[in-house]
Protein backbone atom coordinates (compact mmCIF):
# COMPACT_ATOMS: atom_id res chain seq x y z
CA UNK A 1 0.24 -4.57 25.05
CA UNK A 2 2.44 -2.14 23.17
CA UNK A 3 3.33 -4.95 20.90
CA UNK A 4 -0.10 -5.94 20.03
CA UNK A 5 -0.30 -1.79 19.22
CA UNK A 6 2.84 -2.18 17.04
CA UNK A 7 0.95 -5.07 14.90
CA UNK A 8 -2.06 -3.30 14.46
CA UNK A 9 -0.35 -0.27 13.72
CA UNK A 10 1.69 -1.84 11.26
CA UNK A 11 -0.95 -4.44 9.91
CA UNK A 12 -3.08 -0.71 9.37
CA UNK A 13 0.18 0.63 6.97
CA UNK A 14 0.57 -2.93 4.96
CA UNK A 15 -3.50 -2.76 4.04
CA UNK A 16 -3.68 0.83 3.30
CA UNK A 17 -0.60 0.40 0.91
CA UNK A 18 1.91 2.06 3.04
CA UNK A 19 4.11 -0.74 3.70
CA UNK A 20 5.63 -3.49 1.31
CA UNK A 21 7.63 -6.12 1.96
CA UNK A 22 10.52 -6.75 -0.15
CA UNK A 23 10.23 -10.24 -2.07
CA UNK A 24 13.53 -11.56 -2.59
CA UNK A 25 12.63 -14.39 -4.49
CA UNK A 26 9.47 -16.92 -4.92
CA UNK A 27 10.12 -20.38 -4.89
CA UNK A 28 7.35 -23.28 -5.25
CA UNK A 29 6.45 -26.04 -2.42
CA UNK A 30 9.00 -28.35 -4.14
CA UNK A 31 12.02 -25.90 -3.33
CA UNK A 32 10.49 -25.23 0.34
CA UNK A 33 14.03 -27.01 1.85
CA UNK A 34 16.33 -24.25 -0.26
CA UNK A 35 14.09 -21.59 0.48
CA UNK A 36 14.52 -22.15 4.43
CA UNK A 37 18.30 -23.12 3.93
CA UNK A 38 18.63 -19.41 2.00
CA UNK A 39 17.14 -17.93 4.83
CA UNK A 40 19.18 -19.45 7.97
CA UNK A 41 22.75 -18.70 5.84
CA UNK A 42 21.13 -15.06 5.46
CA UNK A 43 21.21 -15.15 1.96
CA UNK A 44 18.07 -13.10 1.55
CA UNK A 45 17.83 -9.37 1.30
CA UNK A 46 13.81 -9.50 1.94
CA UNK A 47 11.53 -12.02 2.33
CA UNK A 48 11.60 -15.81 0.65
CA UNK A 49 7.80 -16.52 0.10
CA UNK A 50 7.34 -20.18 -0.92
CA UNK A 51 4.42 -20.77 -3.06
CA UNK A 52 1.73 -23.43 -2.79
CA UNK A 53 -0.52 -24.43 -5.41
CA UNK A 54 -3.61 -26.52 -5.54
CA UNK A 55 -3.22 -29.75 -8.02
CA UNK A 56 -6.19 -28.30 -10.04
CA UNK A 57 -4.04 -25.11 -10.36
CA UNK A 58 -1.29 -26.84 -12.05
């Protein structure tokens, strides 16, 4: 229960601007392999978001 409290709580901070993750890098669908190799060797100082685009976004 006190988790689900901490989530909500924290979800609350992230939409009201309060919170921000830190984006280390972005890295499309293609690199998804690197991106989750960087993160298991602890090469990232925040978060690793790997893109995916629609073809028709291309």
């Amino acid at each position: 229960r006190q988790h689900a409290a901490n989530v909500r709580q924290l979800l609350q901070w992230f939409v009201a601007g309060s919170v921000r993750p830190e984006i280390t890098e972005q890295l499309g669908l293609e690199q998804a392999t690197q991106a989750l190799l960087r993160f298991s060797q602890r090469e990232a100082k925040g978060k690793i978001v790997v893109r995916i685009v629609a073809e028709s976004e291309t």
